[in-house]
C-alpha atoms as a PDB file:
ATOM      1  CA  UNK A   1      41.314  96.182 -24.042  1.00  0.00           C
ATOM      2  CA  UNK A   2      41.269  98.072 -20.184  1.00  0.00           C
ATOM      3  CA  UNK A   3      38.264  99.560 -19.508  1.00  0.00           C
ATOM      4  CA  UNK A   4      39.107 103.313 -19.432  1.00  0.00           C
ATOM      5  CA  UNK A   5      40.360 102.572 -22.860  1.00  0.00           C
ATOM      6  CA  UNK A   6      36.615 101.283 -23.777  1.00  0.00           C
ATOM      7  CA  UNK A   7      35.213 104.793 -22.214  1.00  0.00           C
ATOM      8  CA  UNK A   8      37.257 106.706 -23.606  1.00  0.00           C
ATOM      9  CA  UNK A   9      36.364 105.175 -27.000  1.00  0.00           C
ATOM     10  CA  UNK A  10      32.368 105.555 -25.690  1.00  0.00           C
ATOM     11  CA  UNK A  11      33.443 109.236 -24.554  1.00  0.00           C
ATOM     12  CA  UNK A  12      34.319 110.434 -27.551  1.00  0.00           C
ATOM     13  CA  UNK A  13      31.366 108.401 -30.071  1.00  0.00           C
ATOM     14  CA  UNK A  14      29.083 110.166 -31.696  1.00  0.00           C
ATOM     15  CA  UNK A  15      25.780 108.685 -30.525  1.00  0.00           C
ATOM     16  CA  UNK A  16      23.475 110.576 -32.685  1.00  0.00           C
ATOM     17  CA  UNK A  17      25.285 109.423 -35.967  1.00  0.00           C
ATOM     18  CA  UNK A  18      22.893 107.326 -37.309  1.00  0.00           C
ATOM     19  CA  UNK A  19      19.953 110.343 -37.350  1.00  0.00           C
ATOM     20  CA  UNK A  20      22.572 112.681 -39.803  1.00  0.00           C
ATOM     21  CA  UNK A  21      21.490 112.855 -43.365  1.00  0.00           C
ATOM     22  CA  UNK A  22      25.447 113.187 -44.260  1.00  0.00           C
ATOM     23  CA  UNK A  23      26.792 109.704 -45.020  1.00  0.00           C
ATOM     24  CA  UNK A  24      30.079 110.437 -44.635  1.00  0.00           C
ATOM     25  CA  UNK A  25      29.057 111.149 -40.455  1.00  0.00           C
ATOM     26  CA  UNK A  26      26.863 107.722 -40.834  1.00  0.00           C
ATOM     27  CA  UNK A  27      30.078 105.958 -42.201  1.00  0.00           C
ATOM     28  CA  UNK A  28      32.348 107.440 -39.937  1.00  0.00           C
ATOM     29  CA  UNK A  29      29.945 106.505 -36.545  1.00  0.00           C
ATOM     30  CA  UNK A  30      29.409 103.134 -38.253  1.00  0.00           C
ATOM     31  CA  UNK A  31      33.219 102.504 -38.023  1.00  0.00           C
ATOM     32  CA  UNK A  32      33.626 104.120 -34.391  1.00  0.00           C
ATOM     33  CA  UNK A  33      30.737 102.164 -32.912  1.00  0.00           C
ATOM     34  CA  UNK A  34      32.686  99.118 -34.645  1.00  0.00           C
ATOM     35  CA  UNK A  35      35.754  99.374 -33.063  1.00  0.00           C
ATOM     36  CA  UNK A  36      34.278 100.050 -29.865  1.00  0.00           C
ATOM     37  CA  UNK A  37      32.408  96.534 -30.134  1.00  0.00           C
ATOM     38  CA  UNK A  38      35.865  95.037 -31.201  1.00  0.00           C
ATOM     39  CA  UNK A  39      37.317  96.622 -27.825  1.00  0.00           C
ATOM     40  CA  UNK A  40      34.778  95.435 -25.998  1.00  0.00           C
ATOM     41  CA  UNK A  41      34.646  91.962 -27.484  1.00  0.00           C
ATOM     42  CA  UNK A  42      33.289  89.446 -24.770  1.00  0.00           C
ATOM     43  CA  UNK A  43      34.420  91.401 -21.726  1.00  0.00           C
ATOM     44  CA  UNK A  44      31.493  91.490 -19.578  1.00  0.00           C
ATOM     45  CA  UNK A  45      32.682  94.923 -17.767  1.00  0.00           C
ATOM     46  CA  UNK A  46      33.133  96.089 -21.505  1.00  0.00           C
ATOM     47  CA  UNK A  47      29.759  95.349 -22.053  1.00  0.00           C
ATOM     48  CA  UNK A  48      28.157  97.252 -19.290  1.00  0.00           C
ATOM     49  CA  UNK A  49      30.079 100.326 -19.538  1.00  0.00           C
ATOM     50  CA  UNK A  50      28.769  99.998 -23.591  1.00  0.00           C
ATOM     51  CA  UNK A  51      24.992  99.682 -22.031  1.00  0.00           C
ATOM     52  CA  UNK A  52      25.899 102.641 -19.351  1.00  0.00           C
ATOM     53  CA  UNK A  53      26.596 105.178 -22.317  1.00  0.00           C
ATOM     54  CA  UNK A  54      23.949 104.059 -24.685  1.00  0.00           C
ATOM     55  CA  UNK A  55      21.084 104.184 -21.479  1.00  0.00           C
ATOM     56  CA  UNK A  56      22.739 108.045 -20.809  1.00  0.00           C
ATOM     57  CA  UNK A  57      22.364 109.542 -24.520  1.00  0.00           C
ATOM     58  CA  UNK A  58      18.770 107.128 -25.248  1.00  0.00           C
ATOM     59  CA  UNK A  59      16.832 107.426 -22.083  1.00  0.00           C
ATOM     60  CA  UNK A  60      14.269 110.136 -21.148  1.00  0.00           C
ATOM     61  CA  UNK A  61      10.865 111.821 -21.854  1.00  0.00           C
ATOM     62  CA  UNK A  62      11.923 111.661 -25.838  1.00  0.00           C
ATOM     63  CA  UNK A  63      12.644 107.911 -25.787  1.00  0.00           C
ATOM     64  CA  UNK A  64       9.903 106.944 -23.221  1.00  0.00           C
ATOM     65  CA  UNK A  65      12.120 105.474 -20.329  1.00  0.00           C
ATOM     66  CA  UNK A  66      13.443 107.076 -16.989  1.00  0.00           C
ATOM     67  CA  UNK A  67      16.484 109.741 -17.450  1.00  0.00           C
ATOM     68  CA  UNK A  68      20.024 108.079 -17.174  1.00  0.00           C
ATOM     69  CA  UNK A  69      21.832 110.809 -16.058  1.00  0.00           C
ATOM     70  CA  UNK A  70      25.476 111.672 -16.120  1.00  0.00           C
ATOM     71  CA  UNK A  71      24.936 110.752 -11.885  1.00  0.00           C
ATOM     72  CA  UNK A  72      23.883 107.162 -13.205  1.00  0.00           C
ATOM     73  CA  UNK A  73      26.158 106.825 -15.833  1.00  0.00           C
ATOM     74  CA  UNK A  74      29.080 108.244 -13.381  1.00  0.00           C
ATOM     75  CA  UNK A  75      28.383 105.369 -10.658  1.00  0.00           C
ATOM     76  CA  UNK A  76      28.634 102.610 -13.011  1.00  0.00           C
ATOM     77  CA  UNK A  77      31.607 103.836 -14.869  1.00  0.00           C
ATOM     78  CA  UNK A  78      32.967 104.494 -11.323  1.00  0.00           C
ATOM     79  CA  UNK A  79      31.738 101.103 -10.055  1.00  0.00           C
ATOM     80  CA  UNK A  80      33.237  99.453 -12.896  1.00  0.00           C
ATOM     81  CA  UNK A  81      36.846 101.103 -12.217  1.00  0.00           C
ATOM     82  CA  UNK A  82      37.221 104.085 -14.691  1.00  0.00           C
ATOM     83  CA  UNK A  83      39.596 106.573 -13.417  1.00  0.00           C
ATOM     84  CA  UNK A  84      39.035 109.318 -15.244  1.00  0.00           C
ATOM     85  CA  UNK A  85      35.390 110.165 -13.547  1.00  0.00           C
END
């Protein structure tokens, strides 16, 4: 799969699925984040774009690392050839 198809799948993922107390929004992130693994597959550009997004929406004072921004997460995705930055 191209990577802008891979962020637009990571775009539109609900990254905070796992904390709802609805199972039916665990399910449905549980299936998302699934076929975003399939898209990704082996693809080492895949991969990093994956890490890029999950660094932006779990990094900060409430997860004890340094802020990803959307700056950072723009110059990878941009580094890595997404066109729709």
């Amino acid at each position: 799969m191209d990577i802008n198809e891979i962020d637009r799948l990571c775009a539109s993922h609900d990254w905070y699925y796992a904390f709802s107390d609805d199972y039916s929004v665990w399910r449905r992130g549980e299936r998302h984040i699934e076929k975003i693994r399939e898209a990704i597959g082996m693809d080492d550009a895949g991969n990093r774009l994956f890490k890029a997004w999950t660094d932006h929406f779990f990094s900060g004072p409430n997860w004890d690392t340094p802020h990803f921004d959307r700056e950072a997460l723009n110059a990878v995705r941009k580094q890595l050839g997404v066109t729709n930055v």
